[in-house]
PDB file of N, CA and C in Angstrom:
ATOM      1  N   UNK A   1      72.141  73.976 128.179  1.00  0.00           N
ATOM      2  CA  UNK A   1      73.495  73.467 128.048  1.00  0.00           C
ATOM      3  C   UNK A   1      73.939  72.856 129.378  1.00  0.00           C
ATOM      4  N   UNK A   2      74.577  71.670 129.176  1.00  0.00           N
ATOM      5  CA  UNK A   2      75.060  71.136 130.632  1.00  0.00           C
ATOM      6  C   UNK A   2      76.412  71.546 130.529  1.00  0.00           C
ATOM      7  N   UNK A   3      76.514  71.872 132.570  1.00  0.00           N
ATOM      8  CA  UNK A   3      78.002  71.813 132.732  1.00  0.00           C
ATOM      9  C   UNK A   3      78.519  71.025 132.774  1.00  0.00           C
ATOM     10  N   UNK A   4      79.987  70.782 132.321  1.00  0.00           N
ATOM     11  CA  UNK A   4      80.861  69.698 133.162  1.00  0.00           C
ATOM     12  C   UNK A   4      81.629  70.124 134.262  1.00  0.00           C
ATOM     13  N   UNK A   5      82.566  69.364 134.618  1.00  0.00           N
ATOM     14  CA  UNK A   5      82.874  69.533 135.801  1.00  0.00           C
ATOM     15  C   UNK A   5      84.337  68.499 135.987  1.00  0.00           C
ATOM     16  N   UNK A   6      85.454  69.139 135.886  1.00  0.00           N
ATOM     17  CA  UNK A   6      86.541  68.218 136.374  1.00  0.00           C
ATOM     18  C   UNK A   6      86.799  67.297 137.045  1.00  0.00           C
ATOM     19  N   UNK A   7      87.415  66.403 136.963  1.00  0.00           N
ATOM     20  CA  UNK A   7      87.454  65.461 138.216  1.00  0.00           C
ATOM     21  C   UNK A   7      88.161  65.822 139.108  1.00  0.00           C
ATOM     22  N   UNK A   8      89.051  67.000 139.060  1.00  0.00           N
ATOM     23  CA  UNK A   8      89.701  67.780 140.009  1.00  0.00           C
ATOM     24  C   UNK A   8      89.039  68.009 140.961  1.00  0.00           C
ATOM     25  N   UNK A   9      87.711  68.664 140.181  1.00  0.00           N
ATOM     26  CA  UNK A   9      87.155  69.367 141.214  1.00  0.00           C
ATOM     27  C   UNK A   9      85.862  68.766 141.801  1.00  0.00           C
ATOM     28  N   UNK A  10      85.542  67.889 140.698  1.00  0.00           N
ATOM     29  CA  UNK A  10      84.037  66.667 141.953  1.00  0.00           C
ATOM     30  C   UNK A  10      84.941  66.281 142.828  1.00  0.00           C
ATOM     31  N   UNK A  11      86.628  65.869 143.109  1.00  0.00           N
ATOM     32  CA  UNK A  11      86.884  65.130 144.354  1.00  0.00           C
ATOM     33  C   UNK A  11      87.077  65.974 145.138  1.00  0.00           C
ATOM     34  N   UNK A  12      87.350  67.624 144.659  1.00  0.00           N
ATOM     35  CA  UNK A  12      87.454  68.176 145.904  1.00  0.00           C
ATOM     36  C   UNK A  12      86.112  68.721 146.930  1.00  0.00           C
ATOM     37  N   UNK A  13      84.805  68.306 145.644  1.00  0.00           N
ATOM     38  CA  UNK A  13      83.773  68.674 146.347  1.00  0.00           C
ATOM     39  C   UNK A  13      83.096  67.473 147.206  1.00  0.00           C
ATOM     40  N   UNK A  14      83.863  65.754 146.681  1.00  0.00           N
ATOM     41  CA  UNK A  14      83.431  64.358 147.601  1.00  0.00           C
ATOM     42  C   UNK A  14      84.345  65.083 148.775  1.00  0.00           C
ATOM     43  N   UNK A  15      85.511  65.053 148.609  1.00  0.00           N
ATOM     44  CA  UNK A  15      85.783  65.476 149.741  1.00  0.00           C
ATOM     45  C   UNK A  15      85.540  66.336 151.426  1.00  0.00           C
ATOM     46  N   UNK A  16      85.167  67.515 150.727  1.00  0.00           N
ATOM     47  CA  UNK A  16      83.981  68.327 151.497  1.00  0.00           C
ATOM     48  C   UNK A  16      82.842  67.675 152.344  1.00  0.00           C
ATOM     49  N   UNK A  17      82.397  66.856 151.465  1.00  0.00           N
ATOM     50  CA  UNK A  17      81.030  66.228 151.440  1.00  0.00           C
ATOM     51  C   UNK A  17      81.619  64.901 152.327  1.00  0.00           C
ATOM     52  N   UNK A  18      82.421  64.137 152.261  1.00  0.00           N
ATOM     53  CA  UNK A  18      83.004  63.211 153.442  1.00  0.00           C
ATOM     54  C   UNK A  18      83.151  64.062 154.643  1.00  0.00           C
ATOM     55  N   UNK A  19      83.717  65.397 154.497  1.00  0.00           N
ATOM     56  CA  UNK A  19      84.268  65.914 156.292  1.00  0.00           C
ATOM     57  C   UNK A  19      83.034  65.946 157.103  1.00  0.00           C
ATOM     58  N   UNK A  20      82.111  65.850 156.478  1.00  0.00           N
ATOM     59  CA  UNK A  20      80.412  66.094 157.201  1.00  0.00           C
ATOM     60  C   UNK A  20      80.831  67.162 158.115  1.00  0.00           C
ATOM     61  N   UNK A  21      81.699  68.228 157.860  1.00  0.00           N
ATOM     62  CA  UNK A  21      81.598  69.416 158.528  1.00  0.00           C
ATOM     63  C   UNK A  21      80.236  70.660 158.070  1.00  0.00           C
ATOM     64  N   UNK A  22      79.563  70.291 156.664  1.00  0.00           N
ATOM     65  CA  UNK A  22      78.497  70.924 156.275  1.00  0.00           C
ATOM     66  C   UNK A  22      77.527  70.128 155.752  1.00  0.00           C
ATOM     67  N   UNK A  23      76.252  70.066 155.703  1.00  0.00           N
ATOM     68  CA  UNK A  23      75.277  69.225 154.986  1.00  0.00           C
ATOM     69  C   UNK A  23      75.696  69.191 153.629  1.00  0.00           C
ATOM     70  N   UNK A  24      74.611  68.096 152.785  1.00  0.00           N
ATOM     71  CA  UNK A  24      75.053  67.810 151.172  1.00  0.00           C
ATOM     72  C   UNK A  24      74.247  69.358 151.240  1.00  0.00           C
ATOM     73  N   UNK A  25      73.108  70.188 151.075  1.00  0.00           N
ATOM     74  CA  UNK A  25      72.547  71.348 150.835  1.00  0.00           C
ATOM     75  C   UNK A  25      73.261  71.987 151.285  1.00  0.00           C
ATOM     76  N   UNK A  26      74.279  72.563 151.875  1.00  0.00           N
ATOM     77  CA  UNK A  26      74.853  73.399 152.092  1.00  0.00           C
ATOM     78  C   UNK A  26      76.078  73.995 151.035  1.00  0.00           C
ATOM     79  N   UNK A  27      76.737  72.774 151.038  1.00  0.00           N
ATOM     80  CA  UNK A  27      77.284  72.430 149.766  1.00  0.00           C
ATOM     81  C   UNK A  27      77.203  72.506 148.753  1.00  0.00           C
ATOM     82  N   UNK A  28      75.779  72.011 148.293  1.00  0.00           N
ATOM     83  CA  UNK A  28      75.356  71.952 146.771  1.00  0.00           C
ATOM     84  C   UNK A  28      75.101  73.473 146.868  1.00  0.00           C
ATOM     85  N   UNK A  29      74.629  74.616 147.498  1.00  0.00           N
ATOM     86  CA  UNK A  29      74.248  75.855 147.154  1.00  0.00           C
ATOM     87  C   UNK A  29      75.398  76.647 147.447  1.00  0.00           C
ATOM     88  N   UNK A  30      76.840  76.698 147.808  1.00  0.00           N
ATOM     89  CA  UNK A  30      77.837  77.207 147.743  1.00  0.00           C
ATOM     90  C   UNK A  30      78.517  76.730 146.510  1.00  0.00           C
ATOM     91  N   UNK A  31      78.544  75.751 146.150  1.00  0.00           N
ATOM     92  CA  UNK A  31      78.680  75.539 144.420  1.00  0.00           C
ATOM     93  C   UNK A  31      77.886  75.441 143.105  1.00  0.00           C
ATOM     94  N   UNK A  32      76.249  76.075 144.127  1.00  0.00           N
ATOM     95  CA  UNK A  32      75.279  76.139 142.545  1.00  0.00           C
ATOM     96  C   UNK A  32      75.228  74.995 141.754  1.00  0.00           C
ATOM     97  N   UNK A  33      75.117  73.722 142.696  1.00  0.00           N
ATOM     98  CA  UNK A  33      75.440  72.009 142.275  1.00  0.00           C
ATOM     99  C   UNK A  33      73.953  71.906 143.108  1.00  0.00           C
ATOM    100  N   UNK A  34      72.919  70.875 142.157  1.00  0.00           N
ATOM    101  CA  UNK A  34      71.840  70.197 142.760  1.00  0.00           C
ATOM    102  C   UNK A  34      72.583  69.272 143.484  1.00  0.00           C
ATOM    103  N   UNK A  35      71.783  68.939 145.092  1.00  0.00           N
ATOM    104  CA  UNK A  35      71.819  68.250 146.275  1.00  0.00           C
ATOM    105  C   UNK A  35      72.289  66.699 145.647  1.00  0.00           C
ATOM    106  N   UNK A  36      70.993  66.310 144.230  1.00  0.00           N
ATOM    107  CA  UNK A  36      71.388  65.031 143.799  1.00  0.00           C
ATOM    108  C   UNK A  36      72.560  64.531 143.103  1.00  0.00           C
ATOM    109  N   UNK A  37      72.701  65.671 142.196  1.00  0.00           N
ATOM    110  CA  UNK A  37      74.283  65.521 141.554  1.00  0.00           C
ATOM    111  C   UNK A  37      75.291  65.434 142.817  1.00  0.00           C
ATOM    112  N   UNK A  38      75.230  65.602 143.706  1.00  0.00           N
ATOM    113  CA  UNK A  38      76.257  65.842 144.774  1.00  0.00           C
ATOM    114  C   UNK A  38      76.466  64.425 145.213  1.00  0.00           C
ATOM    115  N   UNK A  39      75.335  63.852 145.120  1.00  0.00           N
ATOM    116  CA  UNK A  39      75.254  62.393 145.842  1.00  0.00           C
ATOM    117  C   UNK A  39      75.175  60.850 144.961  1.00  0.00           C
ATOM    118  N   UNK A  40      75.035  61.588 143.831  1.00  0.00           N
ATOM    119  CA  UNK A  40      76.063  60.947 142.668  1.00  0.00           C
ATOM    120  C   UNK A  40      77.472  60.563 142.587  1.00  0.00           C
ATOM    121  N   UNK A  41      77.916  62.169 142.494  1.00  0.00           N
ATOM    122  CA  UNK A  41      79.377  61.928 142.616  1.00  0.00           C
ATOM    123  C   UNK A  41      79.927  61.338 143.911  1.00  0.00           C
ATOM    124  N   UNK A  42      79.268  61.217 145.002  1.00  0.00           N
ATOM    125  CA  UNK A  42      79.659  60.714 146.067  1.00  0.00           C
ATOM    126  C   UNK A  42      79.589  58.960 146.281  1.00  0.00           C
ATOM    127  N   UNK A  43      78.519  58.586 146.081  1.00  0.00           N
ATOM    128  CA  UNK A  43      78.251  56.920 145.635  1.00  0.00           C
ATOM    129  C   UNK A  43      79.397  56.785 144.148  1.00  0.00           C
ATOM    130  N   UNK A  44      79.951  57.735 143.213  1.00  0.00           N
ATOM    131  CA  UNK A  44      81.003  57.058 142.639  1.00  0.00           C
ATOM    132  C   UNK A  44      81.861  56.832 143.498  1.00  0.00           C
ATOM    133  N   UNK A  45      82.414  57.572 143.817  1.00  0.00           N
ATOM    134  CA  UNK A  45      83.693  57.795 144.542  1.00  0.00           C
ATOM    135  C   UNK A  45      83.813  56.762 144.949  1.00  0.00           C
ATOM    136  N   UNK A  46      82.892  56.704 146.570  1.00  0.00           N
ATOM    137  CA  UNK A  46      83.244  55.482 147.115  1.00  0.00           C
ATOM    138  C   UNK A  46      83.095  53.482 146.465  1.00  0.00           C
ATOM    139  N   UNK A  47      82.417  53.668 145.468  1.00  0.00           N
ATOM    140  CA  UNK A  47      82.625  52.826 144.644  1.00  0.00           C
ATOM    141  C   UNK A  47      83.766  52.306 144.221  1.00  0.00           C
ATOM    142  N   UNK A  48      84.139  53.815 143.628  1.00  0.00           N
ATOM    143  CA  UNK A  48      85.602  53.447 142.675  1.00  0.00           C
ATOM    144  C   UNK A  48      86.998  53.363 143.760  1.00  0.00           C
ATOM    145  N   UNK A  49      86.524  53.483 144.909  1.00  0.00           N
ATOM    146  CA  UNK A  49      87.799  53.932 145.850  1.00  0.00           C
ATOM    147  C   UNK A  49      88.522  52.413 145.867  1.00  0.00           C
ATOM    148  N   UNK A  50      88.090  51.194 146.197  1.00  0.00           N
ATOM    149  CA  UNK A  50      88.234  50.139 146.464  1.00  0.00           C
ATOM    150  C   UNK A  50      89.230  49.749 144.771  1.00  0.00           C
ATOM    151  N   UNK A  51      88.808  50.166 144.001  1.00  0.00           N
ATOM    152  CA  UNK A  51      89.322  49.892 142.678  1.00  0.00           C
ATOM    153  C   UNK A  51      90.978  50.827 142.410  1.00  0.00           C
ATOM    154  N   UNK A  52      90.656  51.604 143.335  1.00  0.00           N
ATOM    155  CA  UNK A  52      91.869  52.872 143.483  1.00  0.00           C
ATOM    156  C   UNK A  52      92.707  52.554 144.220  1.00  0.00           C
ATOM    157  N   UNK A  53      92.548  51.505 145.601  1.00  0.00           N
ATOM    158  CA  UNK A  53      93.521  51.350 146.330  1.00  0.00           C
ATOM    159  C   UNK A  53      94.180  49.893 146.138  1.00  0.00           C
ATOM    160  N   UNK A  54      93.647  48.795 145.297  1.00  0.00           N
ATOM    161  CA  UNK A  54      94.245  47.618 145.209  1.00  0.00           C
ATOM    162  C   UNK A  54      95.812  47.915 143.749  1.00  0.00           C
TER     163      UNK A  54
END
């Protein structure tokens, strides 16, 4: 079964993942999130950000 996952809460985990105060592995194993899913949601983000601020 796959999880989902809010968008609440992938931005609060891009977020994290922008402060580069911890690696993406550090991260992904304090939320039990593979390294790659992490860097998924991160290439959205900044994708969609440009679409978010006009």
């Amino acid at each position: 079964m796959r999880k989902s996952y809010s968008g609440e809460f992938k931005a609060k985990v891009v977020l994290e993942i922008l402060k580069e105060e911890k690696t993406i592995s550090q991260i992904a194993s304090e939320y039990g999130i593979h390294p790659n899913q992490l860097l998924k949601w991160k290439k959205e983000a900044i994708r969609s950000l440009a679409e978010v601020l006009e």
